[in-house]
Structure formats: structure tokens, C-alpha cells
PDB file of N, CA and C in Angstrom:
ATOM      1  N   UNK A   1      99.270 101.160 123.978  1.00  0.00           N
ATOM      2  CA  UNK A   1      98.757 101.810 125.158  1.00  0.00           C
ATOM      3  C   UNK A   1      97.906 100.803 125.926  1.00  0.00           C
ATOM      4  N   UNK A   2      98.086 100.948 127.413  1.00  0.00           N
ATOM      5  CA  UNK A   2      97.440 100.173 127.833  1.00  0.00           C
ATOM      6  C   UNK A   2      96.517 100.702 128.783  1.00  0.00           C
ATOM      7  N   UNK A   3      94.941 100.808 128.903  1.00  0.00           N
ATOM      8  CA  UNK A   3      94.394 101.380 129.539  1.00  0.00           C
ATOM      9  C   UNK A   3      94.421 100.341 131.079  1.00  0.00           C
ATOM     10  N   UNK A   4      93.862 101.479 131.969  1.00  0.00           N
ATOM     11  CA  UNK A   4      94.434 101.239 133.648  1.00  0.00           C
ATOM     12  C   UNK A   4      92.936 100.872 133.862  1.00  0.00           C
ATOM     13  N   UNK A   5      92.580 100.432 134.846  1.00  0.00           N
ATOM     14  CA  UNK A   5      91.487  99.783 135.249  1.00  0.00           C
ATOM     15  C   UNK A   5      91.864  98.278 136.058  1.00  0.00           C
ATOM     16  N   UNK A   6      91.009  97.941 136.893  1.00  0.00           N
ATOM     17  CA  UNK A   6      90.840  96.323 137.478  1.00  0.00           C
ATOM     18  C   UNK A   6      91.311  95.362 136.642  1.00  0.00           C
ATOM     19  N   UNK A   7      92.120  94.515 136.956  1.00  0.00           N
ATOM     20  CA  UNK A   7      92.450  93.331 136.030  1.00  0.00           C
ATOM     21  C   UNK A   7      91.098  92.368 136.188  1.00  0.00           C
ATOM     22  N   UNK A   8      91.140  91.108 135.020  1.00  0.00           N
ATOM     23  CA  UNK A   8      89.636  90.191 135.121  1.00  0.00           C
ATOM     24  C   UNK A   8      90.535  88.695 134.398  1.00  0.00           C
ATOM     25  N   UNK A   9      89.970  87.901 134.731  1.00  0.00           N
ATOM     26  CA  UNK A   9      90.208  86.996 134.336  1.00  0.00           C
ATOM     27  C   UNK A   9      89.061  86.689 132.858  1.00  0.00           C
ATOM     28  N   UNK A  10      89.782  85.814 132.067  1.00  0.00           N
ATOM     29  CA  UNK A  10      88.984  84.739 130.637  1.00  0.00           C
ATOM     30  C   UNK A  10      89.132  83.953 130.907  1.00  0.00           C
ATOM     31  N   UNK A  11      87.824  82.614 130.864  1.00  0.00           N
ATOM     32  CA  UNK A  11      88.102  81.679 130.922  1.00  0.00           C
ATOM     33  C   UNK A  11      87.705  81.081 129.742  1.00  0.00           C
ATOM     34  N   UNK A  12      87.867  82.006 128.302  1.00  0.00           N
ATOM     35  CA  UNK A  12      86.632  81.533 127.225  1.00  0.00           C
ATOM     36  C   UNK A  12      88.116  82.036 126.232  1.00  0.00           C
ATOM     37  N   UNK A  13      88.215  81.601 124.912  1.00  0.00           N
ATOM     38  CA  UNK A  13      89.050  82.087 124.457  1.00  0.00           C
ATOM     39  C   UNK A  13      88.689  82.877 122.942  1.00  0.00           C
ATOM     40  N   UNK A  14      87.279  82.419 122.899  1.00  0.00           N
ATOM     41  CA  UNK A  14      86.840  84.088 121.892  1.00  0.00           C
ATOM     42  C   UNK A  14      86.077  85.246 123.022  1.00  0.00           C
ATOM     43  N   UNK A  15      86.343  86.198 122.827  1.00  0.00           N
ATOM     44  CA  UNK A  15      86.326  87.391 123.301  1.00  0.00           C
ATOM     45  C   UNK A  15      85.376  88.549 122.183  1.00  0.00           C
ATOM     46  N   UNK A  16      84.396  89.449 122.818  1.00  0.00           N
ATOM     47  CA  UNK A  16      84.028  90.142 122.150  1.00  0.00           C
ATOM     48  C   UNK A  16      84.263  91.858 122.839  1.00  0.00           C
ATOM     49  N   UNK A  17      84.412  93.014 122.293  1.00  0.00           N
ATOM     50  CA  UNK A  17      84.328  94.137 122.598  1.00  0.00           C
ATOM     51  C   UNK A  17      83.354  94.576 121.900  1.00  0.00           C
ATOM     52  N   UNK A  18      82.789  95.636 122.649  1.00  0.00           N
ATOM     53  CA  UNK A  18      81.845  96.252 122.214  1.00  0.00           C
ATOM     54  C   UNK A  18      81.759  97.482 123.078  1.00  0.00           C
ATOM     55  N   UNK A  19      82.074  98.705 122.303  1.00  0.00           N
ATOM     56  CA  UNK A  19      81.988 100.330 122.607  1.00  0.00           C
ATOM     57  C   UNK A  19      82.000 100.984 121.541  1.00  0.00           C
ATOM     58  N   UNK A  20      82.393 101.945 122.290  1.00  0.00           N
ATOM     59  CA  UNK A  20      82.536 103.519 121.169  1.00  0.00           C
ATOM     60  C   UNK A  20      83.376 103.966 120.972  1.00  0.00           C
ATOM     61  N   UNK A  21      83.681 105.192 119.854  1.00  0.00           N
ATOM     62  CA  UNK A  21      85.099 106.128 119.973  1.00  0.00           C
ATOM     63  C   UNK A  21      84.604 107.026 119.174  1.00  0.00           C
ATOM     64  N   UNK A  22      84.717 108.340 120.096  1.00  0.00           N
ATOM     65  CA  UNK A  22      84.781 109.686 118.971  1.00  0.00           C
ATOM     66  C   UNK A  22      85.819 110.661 119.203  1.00  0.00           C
ATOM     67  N   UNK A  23      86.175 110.986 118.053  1.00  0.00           N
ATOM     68  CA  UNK A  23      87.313 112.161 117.820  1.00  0.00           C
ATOM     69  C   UNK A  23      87.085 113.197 118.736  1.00  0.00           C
ATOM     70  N   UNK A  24      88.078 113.584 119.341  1.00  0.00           N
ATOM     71  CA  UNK A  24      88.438 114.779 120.068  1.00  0.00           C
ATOM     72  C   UNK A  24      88.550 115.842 119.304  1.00  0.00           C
ATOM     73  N   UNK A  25      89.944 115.312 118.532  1.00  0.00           N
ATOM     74  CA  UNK A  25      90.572 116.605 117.808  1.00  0.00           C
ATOM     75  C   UNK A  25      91.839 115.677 116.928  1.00  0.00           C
ATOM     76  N   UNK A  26      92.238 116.293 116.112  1.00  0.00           N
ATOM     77  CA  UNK A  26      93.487 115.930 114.957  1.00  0.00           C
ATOM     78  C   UNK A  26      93.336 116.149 113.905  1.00  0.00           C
ATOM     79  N   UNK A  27      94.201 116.015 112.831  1.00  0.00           N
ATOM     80  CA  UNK A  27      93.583 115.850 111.315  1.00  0.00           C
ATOM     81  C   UNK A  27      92.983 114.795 110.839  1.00  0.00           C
ATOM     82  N   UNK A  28      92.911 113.703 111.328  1.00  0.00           N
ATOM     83  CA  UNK A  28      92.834 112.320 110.749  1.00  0.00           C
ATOM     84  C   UNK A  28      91.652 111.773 111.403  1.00  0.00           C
ATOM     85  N   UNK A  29      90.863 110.627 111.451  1.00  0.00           N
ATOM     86  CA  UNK A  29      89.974 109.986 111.230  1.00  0.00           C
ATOM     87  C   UNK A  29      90.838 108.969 112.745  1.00  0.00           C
ATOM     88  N   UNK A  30      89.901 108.491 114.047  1.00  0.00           N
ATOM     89  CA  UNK A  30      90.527 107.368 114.373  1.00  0.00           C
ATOM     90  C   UNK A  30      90.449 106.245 114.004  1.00  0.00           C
ATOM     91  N   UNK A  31      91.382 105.738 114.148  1.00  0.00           N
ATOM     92  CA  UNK A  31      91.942 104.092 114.097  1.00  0.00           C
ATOM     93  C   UNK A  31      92.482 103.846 115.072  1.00  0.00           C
ATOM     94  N   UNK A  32      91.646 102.416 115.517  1.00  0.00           N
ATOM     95  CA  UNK A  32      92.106 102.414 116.623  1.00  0.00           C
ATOM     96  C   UNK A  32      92.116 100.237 116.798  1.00  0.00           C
ATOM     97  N   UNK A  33      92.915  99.810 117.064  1.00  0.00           N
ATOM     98  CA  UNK A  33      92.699  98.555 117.605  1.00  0.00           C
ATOM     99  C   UNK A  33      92.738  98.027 118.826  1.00  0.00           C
ATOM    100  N   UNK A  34      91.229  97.140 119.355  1.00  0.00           N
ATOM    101  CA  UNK A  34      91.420  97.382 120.617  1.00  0.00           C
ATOM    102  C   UNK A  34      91.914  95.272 120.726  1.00  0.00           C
ATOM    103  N   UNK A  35      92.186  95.097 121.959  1.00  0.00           N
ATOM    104  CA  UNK A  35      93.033  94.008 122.492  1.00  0.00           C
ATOM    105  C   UNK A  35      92.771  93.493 123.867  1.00  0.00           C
ATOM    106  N   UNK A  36      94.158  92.678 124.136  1.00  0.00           N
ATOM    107  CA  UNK A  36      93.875  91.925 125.060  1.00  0.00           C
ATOM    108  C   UNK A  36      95.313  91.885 125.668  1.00  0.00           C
ATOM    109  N   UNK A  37      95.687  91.998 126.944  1.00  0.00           N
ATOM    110  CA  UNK A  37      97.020  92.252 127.308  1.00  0.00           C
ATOM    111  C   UNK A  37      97.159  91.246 128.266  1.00  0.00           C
ATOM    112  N   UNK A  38      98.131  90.503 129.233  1.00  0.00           N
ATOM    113  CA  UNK A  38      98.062  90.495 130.519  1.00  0.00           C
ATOM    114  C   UNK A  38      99.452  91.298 131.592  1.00  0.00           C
ATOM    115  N   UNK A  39      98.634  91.247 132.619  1.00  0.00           N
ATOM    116  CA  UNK A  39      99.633  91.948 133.436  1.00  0.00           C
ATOM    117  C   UNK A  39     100.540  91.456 134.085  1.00  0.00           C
ATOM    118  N   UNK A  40     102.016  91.779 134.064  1.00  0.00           N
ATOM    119  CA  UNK A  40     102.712  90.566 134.527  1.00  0.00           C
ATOM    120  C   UNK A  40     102.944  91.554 136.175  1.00  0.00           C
ATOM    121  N   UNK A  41     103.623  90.313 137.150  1.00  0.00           N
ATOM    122  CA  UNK A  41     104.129  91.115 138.197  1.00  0.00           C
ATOM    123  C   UNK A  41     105.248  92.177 137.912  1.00  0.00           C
ATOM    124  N   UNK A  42     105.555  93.219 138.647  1.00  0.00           N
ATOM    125  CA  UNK A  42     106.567  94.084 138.274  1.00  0.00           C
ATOM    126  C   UNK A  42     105.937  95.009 137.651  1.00  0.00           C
ATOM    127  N   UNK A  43     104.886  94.963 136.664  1.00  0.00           N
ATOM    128  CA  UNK A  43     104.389  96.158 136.238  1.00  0.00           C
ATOM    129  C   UNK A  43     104.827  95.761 134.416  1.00  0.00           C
ATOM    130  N   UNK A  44     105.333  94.723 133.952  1.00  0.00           N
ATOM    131  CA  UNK A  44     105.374  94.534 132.334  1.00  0.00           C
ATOM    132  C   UNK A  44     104.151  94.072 132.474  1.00  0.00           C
ATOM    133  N   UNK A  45     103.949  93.771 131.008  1.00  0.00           N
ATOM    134  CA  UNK A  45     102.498  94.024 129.455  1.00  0.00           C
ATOM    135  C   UNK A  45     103.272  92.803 128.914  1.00  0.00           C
ATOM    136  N   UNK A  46     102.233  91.986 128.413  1.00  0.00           N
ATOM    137  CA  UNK A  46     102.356  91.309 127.321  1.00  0.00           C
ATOM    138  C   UNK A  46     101.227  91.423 126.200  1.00  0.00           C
ATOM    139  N   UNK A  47     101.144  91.764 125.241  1.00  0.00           N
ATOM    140  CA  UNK A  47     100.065  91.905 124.161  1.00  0.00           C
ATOM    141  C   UNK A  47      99.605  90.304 123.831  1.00  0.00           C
ATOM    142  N   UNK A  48      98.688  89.982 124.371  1.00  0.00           N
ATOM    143  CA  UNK A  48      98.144  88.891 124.025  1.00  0.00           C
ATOM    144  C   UNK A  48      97.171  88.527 122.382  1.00  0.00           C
ATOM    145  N   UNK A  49      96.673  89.406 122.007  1.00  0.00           N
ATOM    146  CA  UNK A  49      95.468  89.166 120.938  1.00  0.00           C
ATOM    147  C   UNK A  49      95.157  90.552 120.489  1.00  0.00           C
ATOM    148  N   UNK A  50      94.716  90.926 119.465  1.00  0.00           N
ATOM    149  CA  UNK A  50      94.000  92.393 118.933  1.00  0.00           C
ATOM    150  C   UNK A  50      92.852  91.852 117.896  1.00  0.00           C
ATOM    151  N   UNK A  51      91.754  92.936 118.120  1.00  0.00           N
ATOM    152  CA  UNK A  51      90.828  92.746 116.757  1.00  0.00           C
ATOM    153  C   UNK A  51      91.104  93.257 115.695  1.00  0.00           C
ATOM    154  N   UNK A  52      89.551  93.575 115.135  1.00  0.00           N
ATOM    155  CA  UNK A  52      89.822  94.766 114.235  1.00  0.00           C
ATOM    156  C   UNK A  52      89.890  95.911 114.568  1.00  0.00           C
ATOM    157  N   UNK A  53      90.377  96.176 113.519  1.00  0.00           N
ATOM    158  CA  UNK A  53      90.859  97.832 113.128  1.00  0.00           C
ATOM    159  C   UNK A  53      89.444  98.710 113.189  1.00  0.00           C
ATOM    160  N   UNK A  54      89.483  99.900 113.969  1.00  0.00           N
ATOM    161  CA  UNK A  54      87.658 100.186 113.995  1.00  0.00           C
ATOM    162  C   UNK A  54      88.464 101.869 113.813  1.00  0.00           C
ATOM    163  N   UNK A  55      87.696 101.840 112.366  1.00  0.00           N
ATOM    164  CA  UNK A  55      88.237 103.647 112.116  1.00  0.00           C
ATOM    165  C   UNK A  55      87.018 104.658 111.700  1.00  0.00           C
ATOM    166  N   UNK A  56      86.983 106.117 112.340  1.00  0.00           N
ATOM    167  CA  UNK A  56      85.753 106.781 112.264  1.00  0.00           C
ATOM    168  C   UNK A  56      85.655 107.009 113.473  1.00  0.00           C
ATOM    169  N   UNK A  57      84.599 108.025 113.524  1.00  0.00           N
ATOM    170  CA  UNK A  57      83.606 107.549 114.638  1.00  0.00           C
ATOM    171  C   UNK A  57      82.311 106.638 114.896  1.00  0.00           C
ATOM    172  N   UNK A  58      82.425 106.615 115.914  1.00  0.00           N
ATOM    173  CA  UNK A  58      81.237 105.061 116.446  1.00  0.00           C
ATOM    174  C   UNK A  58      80.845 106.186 117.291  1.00  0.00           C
ATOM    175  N   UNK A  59      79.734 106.878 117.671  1.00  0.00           N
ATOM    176  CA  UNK A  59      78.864 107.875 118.455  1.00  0.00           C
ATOM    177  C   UNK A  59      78.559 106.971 119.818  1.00  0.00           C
ATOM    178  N   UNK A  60      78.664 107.624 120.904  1.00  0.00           N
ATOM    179  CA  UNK A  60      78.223 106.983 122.275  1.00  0.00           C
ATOM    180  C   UNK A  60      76.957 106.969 122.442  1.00  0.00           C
ATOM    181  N   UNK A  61      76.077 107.733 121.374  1.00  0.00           N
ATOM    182  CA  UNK A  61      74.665 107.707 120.830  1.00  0.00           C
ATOM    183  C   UNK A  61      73.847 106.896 119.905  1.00  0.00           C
ATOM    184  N   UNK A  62      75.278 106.107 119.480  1.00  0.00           N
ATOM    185  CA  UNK A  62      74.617 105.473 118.506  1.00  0.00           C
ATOM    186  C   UNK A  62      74.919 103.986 118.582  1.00  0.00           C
ATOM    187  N   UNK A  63      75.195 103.299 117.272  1.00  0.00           N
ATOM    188  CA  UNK A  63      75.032 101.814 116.901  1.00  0.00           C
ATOM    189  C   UNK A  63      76.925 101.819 117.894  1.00  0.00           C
ATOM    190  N   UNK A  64      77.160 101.123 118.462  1.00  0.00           N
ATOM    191  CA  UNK A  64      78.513 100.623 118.881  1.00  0.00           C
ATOM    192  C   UNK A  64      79.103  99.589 118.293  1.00  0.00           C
ATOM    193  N   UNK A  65      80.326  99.816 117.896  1.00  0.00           N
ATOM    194  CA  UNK A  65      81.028  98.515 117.015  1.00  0.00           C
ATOM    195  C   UNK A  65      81.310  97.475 118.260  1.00  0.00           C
ATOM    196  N   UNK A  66      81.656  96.182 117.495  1.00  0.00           N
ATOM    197  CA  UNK A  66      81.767  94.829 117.653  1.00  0.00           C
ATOM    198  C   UNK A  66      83.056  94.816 117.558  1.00  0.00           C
ATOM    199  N   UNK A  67      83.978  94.498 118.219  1.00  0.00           N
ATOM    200  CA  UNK A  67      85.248  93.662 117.668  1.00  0.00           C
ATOM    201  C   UNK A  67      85.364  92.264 118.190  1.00  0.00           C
ATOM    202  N   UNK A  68      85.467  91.197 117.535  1.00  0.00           N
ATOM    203  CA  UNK A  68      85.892  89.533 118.055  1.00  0.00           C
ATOM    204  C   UNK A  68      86.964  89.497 118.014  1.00  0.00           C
ATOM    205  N   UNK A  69      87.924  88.467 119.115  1.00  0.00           N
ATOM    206  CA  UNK A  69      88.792  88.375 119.296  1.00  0.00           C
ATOM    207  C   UNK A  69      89.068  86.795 119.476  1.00  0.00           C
ATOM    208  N   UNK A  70      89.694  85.694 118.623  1.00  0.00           N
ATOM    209  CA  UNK A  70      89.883  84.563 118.667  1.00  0.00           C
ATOM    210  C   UNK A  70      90.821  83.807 119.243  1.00  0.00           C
ATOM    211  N   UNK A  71      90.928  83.076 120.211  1.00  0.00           N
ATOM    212  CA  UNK A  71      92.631  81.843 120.392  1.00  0.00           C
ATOM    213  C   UNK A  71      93.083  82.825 121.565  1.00  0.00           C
ATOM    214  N   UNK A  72      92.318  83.667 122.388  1.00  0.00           N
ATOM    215  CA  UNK A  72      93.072  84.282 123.465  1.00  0.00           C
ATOM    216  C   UNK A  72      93.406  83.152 124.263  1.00  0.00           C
ATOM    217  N   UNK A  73      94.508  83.425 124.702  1.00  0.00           N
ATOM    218  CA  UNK A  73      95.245  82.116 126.055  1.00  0.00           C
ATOM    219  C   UNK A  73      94.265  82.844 127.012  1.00  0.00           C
ATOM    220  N   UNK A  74      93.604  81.721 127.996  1.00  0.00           N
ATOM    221  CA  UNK A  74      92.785  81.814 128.863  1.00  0.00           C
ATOM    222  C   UNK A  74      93.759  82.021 130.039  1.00  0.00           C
ATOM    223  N   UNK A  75      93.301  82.706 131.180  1.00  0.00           N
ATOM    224  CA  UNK A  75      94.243  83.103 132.063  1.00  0.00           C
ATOM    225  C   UNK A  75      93.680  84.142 132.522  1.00  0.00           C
ATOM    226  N   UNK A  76      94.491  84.899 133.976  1.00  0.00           N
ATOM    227  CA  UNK A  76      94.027  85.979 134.972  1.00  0.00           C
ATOM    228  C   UNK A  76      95.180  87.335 134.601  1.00  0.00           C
ATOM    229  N   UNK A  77      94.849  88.150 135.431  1.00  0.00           N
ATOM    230  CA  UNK A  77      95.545  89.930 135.118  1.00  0.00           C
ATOM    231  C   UNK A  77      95.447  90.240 133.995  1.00  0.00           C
ATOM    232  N   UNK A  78      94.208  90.208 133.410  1.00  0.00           N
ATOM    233  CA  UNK A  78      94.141  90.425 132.077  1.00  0.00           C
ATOM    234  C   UNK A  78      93.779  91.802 131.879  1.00  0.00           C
ATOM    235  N   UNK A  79      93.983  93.098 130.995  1.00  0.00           N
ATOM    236  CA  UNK A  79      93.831  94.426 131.400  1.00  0.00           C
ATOM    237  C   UNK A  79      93.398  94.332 129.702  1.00  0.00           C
ATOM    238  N   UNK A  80      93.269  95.410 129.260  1.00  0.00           N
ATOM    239  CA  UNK A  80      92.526  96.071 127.806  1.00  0.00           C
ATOM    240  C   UNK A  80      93.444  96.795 127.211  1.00  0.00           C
ATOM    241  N   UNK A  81      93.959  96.700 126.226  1.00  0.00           N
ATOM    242  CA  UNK A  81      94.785  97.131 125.478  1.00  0.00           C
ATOM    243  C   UNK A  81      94.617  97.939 124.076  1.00  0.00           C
ATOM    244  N   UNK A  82      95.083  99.105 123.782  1.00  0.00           N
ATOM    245  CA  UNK A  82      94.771  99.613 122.213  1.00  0.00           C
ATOM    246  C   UNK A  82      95.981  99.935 121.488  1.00  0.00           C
ATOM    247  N   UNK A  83      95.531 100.211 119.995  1.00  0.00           N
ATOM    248  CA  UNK A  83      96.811 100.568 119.735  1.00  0.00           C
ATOM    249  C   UNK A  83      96.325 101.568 118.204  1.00  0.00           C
ATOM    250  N   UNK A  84      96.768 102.804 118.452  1.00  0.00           N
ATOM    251  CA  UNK A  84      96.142 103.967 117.626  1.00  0.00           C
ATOM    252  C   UNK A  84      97.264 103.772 116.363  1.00  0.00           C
ATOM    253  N   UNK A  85      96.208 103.904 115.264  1.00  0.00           N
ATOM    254  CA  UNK A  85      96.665 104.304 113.938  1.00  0.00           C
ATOM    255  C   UNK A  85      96.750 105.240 113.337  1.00  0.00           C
ATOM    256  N   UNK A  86      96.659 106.589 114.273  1.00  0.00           N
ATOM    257  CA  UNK A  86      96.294 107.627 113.674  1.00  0.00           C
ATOM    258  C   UNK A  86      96.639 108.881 114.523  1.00  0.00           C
ATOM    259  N   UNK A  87      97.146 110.350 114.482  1.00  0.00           N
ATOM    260  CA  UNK A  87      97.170 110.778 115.773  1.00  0.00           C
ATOM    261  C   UNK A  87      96.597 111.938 115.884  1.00  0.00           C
ATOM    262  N   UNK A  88      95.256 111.159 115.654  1.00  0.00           N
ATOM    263  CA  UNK A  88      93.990 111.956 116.728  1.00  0.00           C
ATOM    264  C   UNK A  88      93.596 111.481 117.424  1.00  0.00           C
ATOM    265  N   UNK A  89      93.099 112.130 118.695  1.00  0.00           N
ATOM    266  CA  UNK A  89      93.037 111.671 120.481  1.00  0.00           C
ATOM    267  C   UNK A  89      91.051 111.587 120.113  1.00  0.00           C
ATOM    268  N   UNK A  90      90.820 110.866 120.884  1.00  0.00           N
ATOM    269  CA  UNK A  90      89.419 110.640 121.165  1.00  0.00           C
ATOM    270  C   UNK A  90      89.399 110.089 122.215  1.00  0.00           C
ATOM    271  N   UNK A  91      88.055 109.983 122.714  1.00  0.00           N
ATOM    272  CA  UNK A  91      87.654 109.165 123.797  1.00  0.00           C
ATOM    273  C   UNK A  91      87.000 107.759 123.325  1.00  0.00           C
ATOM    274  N   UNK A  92      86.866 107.299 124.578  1.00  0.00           N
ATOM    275  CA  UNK A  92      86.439 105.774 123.820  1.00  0.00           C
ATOM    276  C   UNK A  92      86.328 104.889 124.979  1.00  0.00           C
ATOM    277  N   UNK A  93      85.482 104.309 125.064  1.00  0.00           N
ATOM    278  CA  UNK A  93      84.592 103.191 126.895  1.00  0.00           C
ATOM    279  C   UNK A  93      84.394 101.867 125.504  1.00  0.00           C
ATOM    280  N   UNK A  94      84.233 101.186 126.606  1.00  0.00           N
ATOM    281  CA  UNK A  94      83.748  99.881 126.357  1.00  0.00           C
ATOM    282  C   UNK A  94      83.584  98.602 127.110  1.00  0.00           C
ATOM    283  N   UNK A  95      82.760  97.323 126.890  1.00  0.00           N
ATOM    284  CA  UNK A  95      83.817  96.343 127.641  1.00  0.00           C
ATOM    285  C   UNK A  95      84.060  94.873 126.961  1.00  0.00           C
ATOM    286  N   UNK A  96      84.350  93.876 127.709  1.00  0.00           N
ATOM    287  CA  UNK A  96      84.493  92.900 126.946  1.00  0.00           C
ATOM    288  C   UNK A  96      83.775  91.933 126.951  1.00  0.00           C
ATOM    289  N   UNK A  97      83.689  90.867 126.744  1.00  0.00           N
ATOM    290  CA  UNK A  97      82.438  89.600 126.974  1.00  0.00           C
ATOM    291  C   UNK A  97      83.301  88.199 126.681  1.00  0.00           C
ATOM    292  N   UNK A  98      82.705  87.119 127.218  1.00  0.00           N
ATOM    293  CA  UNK A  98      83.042  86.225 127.129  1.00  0.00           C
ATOM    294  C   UNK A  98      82.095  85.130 125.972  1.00  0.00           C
TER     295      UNK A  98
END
């Protein structure tokens, strides 16, 4: 999945995220890995990089997980990418850092 938002350029090739995610609803616990995509013209995705695996909830109240991301190809149209392990829906913000 690729979330929609402004594309940004990296010019750094470790990357950090840092947000939240809490369960909506499902049976299961999320898992969720968040990433690094770029946008090509035409409207394709390329999956560039993923962190870790961040499963549970992380409270928008509370401590927010970390994910690092290493060896991203530096470059522009870069968008945010996840990819669920689990299928329960939550919400979940964040952003990235250089």
C-alpha cells in the first residue's frame, strides 16, 4: 500500500520514521512495515527500502516507535510506503527524517 500525500526528495541514504499505529478493529495485533517507495511517471511504485516490522499498538499518546532505514538510493518522488502483516485496519501518521 502506498499512502498518497506530496512527494519529497532524500538526499541522505539512512532514513528514520517515527509515528504511531493503533488498532481499529480485527482479530489480530498490527503489523505493519513502513518504507520507502518512489513515484514513477504514469502513476507506477517502485518499493525502494522497508524497516522494521512494528507490531501492537504504539498509542498517539504515547512513546512512538523508531524505524531506520539503510542504503536508500537517494533521489526525488519519493512517497511512504507500508505493507500490513495482519488484517486489522488501524490508523497510523508519521514522518520521516533524514
Amino acid at each position: 500500500m502506498y499512502l498518497s500525500g506530496k512527494t519529497w526528495e532524500n538526499t541522505k541514504t539512512n532514513l528514520t520514521f517515527n509515528g504511531y499505529q493503533e488498532k481499529n478493529s480485527g482479530p489480530h495485533d498490527l503489523a505493519i512495515e513502513y518504507g520507502v517507495a518512489q513515484k514513477l511517471s504514469g502513476g507506477s511504485v517502485i518499493d525502494l527500502r522497508f524497516g522494521d516490522l512494528i507490531t501492537g499498538d504504539v498509542p498517539k499518546n504515547g512513546t512512538w516507535f523508531n524505524s531506520y532505514l539503510s542504503n536508500v538510493p537517494t533521489g526525488s518522488n519519493r512517497i511512504v510506503a507500508i505493507r500490513s502483516y495482519s488484517n486489522a485496519t488501524g490508523f497510523v501518521s508519521g514522518n520521516v527524517y533524514e
